[in-house]
N, C-alpha and C. Protein backbone atom coordinates (compact mmCIF):
# COMPACT_ATOMS: atom_id res chain seq x y z
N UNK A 1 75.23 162.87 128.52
CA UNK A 1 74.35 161.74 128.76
C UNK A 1 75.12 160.59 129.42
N UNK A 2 76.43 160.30 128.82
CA UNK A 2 76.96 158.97 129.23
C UNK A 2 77.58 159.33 130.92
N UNK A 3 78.03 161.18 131.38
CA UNK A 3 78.04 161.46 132.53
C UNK A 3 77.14 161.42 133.50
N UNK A 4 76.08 161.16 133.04
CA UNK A 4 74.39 161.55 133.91
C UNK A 4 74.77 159.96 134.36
N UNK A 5 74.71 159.17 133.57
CA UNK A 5 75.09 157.42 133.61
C UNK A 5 75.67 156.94 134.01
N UNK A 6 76.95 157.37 134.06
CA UNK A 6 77.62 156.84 135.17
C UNK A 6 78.25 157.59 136.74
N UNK A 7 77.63 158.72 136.76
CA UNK A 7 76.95 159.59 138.01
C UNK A 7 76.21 158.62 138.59
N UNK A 8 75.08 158.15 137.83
CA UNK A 8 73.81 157.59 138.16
C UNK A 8 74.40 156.21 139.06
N UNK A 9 75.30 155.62 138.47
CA UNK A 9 75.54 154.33 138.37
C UNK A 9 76.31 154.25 139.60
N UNK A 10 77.35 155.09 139.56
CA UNK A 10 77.90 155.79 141.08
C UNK A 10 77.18 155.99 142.14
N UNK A 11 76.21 156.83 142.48
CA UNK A 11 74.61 156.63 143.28
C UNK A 11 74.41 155.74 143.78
N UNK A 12 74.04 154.72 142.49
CA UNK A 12 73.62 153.62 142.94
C UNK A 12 73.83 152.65 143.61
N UNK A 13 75.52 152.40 143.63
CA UNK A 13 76.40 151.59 144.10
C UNK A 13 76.85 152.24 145.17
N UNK A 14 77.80 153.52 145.48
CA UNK A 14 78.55 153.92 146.37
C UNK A 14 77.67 154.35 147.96
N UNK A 15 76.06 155.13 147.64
CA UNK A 15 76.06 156.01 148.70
C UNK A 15 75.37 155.17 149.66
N UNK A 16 74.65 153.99 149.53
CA UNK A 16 73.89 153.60 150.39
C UNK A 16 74.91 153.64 151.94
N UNK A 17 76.38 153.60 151.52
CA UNK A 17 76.78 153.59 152.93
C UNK A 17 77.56 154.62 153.37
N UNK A 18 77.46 155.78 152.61
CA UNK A 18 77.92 157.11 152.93
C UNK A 18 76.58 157.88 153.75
N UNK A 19 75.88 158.27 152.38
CA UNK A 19 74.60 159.01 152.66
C UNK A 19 73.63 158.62 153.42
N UNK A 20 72.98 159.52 154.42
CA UNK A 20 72.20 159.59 155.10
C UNK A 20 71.01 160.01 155.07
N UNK A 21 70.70 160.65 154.42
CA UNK A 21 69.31 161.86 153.66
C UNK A 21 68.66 161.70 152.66
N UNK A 22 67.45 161.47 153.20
CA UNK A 22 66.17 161.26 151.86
C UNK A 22 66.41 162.55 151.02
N UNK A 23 66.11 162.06 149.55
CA UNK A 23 65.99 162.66 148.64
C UNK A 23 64.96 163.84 148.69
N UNK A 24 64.60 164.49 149.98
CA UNK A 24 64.16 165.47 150.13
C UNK A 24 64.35 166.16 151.25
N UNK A 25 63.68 167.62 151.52
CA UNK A 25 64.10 168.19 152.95
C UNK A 25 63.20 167.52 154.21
N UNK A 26 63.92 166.96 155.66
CA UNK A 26 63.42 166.09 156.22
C UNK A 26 62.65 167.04 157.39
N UNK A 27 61.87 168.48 156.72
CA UNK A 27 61.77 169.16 158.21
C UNK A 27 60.47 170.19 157.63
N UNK A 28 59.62 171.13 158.58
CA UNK A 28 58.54 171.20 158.08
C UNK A 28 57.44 170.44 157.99
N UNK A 29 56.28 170.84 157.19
CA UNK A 29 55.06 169.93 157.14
C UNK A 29 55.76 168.18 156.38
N UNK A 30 55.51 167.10 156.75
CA UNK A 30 55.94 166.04 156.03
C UNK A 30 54.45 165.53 155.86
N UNK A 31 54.36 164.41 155.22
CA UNK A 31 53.25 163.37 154.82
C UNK A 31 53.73 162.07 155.67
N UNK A 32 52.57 161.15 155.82
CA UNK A 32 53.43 160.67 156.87
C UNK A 32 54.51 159.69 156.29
N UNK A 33 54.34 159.80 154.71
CA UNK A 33 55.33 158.57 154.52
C UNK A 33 57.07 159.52 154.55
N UNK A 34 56.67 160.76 154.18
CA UNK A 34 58.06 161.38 154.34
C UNK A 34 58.91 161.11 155.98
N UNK A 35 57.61 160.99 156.53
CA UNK A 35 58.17 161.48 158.01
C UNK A 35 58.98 159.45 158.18
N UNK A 36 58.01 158.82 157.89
CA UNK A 36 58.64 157.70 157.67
C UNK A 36 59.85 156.93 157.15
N UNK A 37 59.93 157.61 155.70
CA UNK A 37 61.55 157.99 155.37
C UNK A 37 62.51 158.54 156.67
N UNK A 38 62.46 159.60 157.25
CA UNK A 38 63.00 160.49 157.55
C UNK A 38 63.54 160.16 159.00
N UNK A 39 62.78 159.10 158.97
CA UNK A 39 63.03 158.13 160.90
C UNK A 39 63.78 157.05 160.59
N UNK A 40 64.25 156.44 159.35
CA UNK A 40 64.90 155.53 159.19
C UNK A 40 65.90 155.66 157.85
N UNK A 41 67.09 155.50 158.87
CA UNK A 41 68.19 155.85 158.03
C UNK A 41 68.38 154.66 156.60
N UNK A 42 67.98 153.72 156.46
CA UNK A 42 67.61 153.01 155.21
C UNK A 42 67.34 153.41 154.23
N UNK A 43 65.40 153.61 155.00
CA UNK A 43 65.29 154.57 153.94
C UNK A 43 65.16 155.67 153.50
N UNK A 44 66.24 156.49 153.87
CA UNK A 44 66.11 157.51 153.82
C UNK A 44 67.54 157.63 152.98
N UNK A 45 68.53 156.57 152.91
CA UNK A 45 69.26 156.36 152.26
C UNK A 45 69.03 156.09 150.49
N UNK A 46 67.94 155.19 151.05
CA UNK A 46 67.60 154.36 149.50
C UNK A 46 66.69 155.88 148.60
N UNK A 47 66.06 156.17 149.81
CA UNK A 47 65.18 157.65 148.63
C UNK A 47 66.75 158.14 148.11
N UNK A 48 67.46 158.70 148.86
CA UNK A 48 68.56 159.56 148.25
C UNK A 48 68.77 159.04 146.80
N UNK A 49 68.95 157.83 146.83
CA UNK A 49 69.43 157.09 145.94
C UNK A 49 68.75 157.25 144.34
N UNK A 50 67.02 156.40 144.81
CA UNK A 50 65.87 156.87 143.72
C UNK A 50 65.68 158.10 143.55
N UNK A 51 65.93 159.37 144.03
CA UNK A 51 66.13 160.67 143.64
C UNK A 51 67.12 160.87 142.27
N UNK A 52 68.40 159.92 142.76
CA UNK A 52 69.22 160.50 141.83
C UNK A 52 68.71 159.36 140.32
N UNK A 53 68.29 158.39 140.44
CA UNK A 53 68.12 157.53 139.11
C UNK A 53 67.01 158.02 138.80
N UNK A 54 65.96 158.66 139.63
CA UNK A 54 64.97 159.48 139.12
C UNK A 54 65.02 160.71 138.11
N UNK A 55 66.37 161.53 138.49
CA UNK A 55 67.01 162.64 137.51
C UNK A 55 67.47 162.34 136.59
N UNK A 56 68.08 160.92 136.30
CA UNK A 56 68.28 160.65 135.42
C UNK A 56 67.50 160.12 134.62
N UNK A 57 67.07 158.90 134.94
CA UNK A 57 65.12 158.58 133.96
C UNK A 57 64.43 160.32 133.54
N UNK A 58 64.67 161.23 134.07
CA UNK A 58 64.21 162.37 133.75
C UNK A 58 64.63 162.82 132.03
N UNK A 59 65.98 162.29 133.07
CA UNK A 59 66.47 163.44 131.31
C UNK A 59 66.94 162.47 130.14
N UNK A 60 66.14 161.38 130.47
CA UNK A 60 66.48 160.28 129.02
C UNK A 60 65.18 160.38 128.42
N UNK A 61 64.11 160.32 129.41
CA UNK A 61 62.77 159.42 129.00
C UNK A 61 62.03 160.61 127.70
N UNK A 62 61.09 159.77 127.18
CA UNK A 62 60.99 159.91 126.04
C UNK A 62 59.37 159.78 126.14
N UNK A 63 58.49 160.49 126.19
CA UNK A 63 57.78 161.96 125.99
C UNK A 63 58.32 162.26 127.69
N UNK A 64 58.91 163.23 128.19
CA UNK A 64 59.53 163.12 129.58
C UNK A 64 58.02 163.52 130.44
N UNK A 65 57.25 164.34 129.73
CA UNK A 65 55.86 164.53 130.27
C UNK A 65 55.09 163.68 130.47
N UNK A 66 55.12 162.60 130.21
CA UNK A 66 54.52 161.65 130.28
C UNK A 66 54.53 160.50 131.32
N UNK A 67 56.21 161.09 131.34
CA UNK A 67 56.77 160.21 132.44
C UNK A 67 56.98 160.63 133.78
N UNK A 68 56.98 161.86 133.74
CA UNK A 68 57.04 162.67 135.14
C UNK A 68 55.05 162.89 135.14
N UNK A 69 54.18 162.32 134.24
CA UNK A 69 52.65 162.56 134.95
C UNK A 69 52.96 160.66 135.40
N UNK A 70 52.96 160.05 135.30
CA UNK A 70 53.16 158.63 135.67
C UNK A 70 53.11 158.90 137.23
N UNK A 71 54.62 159.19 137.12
CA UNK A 71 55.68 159.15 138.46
C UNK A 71 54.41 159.81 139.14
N UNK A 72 53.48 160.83 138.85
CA UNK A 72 52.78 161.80 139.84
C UNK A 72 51.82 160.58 140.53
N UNK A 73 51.48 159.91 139.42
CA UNK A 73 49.86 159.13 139.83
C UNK A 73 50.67 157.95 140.86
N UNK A 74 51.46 157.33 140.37
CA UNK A 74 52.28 156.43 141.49
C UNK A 74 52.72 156.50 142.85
N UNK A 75 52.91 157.99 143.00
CA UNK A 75 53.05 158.81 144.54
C UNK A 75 51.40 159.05 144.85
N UNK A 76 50.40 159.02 143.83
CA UNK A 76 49.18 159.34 144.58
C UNK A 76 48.45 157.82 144.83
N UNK A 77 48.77 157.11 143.83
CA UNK A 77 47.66 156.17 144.15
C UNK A 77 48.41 154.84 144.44
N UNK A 78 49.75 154.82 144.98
CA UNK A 78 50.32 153.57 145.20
C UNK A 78 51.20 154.27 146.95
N UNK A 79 52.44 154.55 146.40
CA UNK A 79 52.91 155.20 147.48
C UNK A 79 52.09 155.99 148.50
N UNK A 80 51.03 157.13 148.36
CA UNK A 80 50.70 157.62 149.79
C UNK A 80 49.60 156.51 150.25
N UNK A 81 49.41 155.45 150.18
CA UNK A 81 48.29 154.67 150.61
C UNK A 81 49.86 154.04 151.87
N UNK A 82 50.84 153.90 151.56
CA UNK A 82 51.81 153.45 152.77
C UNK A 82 51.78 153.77 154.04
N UNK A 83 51.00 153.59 155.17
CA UNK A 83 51.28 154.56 156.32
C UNK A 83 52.22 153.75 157.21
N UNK A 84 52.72 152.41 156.89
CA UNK A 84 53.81 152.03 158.08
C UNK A 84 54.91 151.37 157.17
């Protein structure tokens, strides 16, 4: 746990100026906010980033089902309404 943490914490701080790659694969069918990520190295940096504090909120949170149906409705009814 305290490795997931300061992994996490590492992430958070180090890669914005290493990493280049959204926290997903940038090729294939996208949505347009992926494709949006995927044109700008920012953010496509910063997803990398919320990917990894996302794995970690994963494996702390507490009913984790509960928290990964959240995360679902937030990508449906907040995030894909983003188109620019």
């Amino acid at each position: 746990m305290l490795r997931a943490l300061v992994f996490g914490i590492w992430m958070f701080v180090a890669l914005p100026h290493v990493v280049e790659a959204a926290g997903f694969g940038c090729f294939g069918e996208l949505s347009t906010q992926e494709r949006l990520i995927c044109g700008d190295k920012l953010l496509s940096a910063l997803d990398f980033r919320l990917k990894a504090l996302y794995s970690i909120a994963v494996q702390t949170a507490k009913p984790v089902d509960s928290f990964r149906s959240g995360q679902r409705e937030w990508l449906r009814s907040i995030r894909d309404k983003c188109t620019d």
